[in-house]
N, C-alpha and C. Protein backbone atom coordinates (compact mmCIF):
# COMPACT_ATOMS: atom_id res chain seq x y z
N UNK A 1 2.88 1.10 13.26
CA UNK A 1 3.29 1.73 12.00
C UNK A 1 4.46 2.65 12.30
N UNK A 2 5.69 2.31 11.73
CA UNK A 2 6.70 3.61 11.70
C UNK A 2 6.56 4.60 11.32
N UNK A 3 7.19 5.27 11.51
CA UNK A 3 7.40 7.07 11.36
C UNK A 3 6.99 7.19 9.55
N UNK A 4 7.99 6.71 8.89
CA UNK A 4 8.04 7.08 7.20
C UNK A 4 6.76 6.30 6.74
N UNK A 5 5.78 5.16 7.24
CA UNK A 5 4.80 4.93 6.88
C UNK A 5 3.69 5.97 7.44
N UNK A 6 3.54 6.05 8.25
CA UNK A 6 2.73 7.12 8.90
C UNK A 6 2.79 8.65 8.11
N UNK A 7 4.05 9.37 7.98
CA UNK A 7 4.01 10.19 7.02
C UNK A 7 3.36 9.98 5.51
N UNK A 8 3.77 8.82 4.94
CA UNK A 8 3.35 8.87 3.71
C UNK A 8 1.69 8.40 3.52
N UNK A 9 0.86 8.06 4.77
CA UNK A 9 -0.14 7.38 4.97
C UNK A 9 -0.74 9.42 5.01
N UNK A 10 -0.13 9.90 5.77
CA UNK A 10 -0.70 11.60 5.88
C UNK A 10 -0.53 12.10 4.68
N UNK A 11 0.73 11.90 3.77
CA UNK A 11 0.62 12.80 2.54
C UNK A 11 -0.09 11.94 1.72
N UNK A 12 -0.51 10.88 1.15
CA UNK A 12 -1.54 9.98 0.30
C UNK A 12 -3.24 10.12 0.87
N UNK A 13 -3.15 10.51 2.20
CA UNK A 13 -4.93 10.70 2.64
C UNK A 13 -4.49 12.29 1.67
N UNK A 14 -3.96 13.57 2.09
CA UNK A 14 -4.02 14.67 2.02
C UNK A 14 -4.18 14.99 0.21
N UNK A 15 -3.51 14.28 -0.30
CA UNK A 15 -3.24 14.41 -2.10
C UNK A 15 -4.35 13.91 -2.23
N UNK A 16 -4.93 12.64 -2.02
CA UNK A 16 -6.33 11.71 -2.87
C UNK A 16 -7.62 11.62 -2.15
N UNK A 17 -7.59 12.92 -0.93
CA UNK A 17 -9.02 13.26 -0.20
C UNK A 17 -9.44 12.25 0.55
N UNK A 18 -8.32 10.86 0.70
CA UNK A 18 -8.83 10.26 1.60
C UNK A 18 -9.88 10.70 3.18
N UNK A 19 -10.18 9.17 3.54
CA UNK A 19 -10.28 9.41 4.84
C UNK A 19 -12.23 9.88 4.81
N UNK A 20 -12.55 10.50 3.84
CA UNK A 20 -14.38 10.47 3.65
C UNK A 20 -15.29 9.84 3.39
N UNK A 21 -14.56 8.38 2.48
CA UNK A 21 -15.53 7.45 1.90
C UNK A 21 -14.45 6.25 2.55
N UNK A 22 -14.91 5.23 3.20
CA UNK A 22 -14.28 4.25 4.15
C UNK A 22 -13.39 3.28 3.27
N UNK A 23 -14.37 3.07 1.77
CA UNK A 23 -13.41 2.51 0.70
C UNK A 23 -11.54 2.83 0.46
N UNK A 24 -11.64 4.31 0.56
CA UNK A 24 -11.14 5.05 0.51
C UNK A 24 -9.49 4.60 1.38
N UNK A 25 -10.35 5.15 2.57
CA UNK A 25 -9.64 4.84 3.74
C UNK A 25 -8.67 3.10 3.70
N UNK A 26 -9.67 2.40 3.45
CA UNK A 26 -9.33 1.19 3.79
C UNK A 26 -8.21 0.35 2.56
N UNK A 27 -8.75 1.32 1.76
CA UNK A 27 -7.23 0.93 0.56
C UNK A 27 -6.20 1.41 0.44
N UNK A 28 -6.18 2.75 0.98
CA UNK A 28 -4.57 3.29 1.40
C UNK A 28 -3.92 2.59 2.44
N UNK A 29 -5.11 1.99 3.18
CA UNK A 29 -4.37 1.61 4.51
C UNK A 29 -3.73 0.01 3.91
N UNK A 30 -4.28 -0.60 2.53
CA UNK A 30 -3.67 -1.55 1.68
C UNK A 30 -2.49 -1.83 1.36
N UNK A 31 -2.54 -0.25 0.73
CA UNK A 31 -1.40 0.27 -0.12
C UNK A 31 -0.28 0.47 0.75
N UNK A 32 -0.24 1.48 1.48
CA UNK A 32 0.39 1.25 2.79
C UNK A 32 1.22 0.45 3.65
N UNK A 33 0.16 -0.47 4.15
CA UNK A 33 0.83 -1.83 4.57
C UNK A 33 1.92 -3.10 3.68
N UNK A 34 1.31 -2.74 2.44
CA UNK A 34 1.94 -3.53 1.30
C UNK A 34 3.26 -2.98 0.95
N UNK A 35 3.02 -1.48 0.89
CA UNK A 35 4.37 -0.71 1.19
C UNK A 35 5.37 -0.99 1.63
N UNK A 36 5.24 -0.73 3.16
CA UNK A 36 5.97 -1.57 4.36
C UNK A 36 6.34 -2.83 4.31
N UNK A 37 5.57 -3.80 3.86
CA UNK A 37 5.94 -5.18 3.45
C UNK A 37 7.38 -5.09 2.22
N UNK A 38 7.12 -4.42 1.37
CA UNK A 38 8.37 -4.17 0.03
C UNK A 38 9.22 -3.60 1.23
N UNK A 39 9.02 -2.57 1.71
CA UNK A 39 10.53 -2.16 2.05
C UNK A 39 10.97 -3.13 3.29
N UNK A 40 10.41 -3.67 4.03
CA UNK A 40 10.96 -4.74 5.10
C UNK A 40 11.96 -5.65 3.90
N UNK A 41 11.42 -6.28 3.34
CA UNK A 41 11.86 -7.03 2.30
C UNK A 41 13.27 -6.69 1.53
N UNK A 42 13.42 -5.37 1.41
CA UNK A 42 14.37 -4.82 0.72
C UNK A 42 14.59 -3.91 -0.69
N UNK A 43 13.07 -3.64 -0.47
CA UNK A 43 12.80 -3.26 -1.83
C UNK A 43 12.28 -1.72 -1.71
N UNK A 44 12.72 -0.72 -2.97
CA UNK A 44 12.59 0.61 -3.03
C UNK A 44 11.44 0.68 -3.56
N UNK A 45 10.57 1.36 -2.39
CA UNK A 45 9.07 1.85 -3.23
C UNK A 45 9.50 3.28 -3.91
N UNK A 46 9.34 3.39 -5.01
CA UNK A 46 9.66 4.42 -6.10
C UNK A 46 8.03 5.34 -6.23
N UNK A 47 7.14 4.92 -5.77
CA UNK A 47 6.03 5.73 -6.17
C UNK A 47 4.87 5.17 -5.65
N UNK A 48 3.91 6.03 -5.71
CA UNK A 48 2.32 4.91 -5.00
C UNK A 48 1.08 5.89 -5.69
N UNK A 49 -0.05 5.29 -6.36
CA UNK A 49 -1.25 5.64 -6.98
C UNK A 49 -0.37 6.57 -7.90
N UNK A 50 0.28 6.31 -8.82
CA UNK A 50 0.86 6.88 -10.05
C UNK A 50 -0.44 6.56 -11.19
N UNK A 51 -0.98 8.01 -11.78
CA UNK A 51 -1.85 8.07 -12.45
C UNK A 51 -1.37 8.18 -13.91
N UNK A 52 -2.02 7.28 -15.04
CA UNK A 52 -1.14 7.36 -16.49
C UNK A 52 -2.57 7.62 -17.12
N UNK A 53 -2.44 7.39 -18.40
CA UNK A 53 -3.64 7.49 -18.94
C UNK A 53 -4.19 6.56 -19.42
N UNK A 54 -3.77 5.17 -19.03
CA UNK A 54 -4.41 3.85 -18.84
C UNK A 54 -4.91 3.67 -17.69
N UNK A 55 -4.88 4.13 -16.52
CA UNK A 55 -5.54 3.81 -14.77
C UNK A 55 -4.06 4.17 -14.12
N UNK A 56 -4.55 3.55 -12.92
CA UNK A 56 -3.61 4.15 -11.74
C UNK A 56 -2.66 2.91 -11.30
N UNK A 57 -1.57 2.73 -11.39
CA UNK A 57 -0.69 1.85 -10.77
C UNK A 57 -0.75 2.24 -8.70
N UNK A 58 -0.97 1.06 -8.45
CA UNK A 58 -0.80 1.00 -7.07
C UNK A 58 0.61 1.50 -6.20
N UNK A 59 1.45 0.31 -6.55
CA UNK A 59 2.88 1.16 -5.93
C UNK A 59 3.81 0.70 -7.15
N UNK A 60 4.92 0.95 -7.12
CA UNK A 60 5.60 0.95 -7.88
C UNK A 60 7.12 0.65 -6.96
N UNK A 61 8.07 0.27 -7.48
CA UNK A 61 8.64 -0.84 -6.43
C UNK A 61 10.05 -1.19 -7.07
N UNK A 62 11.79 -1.17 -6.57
CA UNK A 62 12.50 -1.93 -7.45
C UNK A 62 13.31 -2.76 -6.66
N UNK A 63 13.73 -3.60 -7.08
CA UNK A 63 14.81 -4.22 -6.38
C UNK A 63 15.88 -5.21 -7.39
N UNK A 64 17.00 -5.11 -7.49
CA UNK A 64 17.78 -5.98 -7.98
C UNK A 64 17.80 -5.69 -9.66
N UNK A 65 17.33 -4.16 -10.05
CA UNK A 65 17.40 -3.69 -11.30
C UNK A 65 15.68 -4.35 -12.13
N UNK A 66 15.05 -4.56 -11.47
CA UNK A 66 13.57 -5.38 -11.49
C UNK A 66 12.90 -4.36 -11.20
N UNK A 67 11.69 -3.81 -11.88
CA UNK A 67 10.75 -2.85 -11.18
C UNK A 67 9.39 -3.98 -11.22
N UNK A 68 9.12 -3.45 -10.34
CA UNK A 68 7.69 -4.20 -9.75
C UNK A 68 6.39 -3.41 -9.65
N UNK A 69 5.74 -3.91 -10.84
CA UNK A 69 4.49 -2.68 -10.33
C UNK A 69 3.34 -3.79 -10.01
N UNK A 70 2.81 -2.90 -8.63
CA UNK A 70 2.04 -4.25 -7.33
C UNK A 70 0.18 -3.16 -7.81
N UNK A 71 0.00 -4.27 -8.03
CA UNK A 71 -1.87 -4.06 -7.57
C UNK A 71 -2.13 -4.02 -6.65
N UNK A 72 -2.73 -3.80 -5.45
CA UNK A 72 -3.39 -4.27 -4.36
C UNK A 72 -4.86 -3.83 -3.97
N UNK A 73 -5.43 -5.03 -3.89
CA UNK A 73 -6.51 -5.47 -3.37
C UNK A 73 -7.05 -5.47 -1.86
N UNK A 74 -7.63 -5.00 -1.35
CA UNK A 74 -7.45 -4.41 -0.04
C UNK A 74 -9.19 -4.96 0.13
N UNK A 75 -9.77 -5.75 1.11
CA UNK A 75 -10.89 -5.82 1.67
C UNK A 75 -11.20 -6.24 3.11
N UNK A 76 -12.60 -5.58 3.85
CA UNK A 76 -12.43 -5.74 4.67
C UNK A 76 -12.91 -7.46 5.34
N UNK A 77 -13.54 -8.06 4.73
CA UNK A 77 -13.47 -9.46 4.64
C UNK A 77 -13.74 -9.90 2.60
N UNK A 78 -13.82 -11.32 3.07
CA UNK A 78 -13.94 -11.72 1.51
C UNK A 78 -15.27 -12.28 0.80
N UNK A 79 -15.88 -11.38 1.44
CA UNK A 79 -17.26 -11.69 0.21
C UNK A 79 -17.30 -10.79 -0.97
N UNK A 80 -16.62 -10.39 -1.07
CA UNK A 80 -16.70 -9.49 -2.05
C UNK A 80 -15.41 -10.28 -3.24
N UNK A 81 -14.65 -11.01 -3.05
CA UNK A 81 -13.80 -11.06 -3.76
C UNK A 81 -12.32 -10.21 -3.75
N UNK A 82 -11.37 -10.71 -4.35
CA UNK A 82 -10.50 -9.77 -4.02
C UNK A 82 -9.05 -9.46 -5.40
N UNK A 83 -8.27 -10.87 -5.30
CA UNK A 83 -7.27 -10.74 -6.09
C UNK A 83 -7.60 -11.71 -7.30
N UNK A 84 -9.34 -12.20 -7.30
CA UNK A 84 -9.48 -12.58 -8.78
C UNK A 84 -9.95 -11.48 -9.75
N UNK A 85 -9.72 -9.87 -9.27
CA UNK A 85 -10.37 -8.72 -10.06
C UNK A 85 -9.06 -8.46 -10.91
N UNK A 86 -7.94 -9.34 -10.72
CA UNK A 86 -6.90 -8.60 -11.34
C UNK A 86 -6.78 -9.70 -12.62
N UNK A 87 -7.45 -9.80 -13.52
CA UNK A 87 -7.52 -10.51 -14.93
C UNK A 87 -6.74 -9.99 -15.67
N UNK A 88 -7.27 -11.39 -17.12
CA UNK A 88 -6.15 -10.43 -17.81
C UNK A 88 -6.56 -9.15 -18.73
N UNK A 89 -7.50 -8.44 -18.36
CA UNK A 89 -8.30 -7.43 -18.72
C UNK A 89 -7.31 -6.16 -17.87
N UNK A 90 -7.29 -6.30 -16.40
CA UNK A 90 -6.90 -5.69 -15.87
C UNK A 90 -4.99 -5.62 -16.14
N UNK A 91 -4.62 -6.75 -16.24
CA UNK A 91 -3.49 -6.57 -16.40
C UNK A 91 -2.71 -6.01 -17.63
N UNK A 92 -3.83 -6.07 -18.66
CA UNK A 92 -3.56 -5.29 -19.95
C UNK A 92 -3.22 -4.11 -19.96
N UNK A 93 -4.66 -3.18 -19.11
CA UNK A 93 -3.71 -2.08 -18.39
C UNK A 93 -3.23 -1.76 -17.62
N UNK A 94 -2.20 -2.66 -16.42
CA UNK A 94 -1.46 -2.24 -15.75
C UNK A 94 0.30 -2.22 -17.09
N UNK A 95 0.10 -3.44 -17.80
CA UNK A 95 1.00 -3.23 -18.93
C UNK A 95 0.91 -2.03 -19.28
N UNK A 96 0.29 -1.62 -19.81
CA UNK A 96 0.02 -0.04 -20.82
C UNK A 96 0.75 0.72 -19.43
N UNK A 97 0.06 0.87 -18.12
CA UNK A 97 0.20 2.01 -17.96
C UNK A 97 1.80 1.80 -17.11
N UNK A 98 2.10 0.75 -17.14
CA UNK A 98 4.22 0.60 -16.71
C UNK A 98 4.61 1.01 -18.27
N UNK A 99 4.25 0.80 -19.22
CA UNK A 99 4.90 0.60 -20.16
C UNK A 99 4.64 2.44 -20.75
N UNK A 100 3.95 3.29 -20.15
CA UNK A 100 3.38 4.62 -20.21
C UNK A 100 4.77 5.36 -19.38
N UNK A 101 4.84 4.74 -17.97
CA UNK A 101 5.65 5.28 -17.15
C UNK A 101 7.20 5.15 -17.43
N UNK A 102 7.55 3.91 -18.17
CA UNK A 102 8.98 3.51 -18.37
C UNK A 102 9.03 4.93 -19.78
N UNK A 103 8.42 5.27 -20.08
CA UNK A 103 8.95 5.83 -20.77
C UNK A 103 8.71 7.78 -20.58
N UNK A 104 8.68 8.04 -19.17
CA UNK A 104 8.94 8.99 -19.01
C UNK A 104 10.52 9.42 -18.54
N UNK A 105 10.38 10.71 -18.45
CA UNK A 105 11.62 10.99 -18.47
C UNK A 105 12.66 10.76 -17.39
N UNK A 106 14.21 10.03 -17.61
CA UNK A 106 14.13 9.65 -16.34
C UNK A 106 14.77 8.00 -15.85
N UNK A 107 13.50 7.34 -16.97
CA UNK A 107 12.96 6.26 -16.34
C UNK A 107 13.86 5.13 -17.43
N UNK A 108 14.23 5.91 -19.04
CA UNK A 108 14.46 4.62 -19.19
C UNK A 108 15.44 3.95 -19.33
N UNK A 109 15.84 2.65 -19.75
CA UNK A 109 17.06 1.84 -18.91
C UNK A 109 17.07 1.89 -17.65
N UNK A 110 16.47 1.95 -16.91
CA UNK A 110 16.86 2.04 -15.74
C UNK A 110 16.71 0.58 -15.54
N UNK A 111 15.90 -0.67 -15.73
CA UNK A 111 15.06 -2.06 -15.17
C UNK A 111 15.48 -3.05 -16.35
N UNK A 112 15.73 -3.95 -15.72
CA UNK A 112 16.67 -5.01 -16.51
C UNK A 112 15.04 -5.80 -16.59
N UNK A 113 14.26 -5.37 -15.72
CA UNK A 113 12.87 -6.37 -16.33
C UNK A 113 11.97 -6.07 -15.53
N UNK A 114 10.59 -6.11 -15.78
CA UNK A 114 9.66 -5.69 -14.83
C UNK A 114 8.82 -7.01 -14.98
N UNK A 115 7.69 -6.80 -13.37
CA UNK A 115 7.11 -7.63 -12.86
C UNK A 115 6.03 -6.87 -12.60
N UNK A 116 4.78 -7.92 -12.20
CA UNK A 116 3.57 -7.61 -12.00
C UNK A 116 3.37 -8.39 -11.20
N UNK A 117 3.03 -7.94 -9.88
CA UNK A 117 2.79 -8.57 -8.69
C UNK A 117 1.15 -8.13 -8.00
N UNK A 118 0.80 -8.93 -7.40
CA UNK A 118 -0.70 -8.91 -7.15
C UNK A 118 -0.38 -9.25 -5.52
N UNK A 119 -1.07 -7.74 -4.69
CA UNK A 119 -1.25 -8.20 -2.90
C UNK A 119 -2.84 -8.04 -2.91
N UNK A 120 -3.46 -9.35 -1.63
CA UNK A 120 -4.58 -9.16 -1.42
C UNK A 120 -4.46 -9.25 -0.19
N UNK A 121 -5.16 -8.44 0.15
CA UNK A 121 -5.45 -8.13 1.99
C UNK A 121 -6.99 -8.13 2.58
N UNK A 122 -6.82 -9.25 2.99
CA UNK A 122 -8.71 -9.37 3.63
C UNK A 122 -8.47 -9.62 4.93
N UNK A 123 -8.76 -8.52 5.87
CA UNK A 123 -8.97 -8.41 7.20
C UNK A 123 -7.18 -8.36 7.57
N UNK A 124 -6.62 -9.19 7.83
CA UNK A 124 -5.41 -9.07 8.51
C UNK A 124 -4.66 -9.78 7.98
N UNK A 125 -5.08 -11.08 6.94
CA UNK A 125 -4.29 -12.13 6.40
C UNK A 125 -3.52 -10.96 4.86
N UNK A 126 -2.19 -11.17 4.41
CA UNK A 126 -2.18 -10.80 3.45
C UNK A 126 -1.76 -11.93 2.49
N UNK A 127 -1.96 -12.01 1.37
CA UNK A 127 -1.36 -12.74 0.01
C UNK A 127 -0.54 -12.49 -0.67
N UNK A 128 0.63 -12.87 -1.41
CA UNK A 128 1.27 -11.87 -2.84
C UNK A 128 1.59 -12.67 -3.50
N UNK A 129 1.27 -12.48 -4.56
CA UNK A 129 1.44 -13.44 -6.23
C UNK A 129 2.66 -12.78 -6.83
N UNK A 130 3.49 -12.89 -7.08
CA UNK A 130 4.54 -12.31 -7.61
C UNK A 130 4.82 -13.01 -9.10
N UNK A 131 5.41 -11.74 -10.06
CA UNK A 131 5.52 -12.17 -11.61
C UNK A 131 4.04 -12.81 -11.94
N UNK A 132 3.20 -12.27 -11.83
CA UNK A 132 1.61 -12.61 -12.58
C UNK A 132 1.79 -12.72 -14.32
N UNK A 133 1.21 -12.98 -14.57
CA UNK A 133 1.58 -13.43 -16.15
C UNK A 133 -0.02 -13.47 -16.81
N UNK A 134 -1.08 -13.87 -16.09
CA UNK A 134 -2.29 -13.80 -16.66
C UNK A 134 -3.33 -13.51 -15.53
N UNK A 135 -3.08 -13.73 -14.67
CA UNK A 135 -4.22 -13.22 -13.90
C UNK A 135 -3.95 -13.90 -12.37
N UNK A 136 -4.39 -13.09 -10.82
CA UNK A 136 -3.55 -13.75 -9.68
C UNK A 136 -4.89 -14.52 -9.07
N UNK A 137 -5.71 -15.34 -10.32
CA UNK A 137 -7.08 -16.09 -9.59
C UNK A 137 -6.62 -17.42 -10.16
């Protein structure tokens, strides 16, 4: 892990009490990694666990005048399921709550179009569904 992931892995345990409940732990370390994946890629992570008053957007993300707001699904194997939790129940409010944030101050015009992208991470393999439209199952 580099330096600027490692920092932001210390200020996201320190803000959201990580690090006590393993759930916890193991989805920043999601969020995180998925992170790193956008910016290898080329892409500006703009924000991470942004709280609206529809739920919490995971990261938040732009590239090419495109904002990307990413779910991620983080488990430590797959019995539990993973990136079929993101329905279109769920994606209703990740709509609401981009469509909450584009309109803070700041924010708007800025995105010629936004996307909804879905990462699932079980054990070491990762996934990404990019532009989801109804659900990443």
């Amino acid at each position: 892990m580099d330096t600027q992931s490692t920092t932001r892995a210390a200020a996201n345990s320190a803000l959201h009490g990580r690090g006590i409940d393993g759930r916890c732990t193991l989805g920043a370390a999601g969020e995180d990694r998925t992170a790193a994946w956008y910016e290898a890629q080329g892409y500006e992570v703009l924000a991470s666990n942004v709280r609206t008053p529809f739920g919490e957007i995971d990261i938040l993300a732009q590239q090419a005048g495109r904002l990307h707001v990413i779910e991620v699904k983080t488990r430590s194997h797959d019995a539990f399921g993973g990136a079929e939790a993101v329905n279109a129940r769920k994606l209703k409010k990740l709509r609401k709550s981009a469509a909450w944030w584009l309109q803070q101050p700041g924010q708007r015009g800025r995105f010629e179009r936004v996307c909804f992208d879905v990462v699932e991470i079980v054990g070491p393999s990762m996934t990404l569904w990019q532009e989801v439209e109804h659900g990443a199952s």
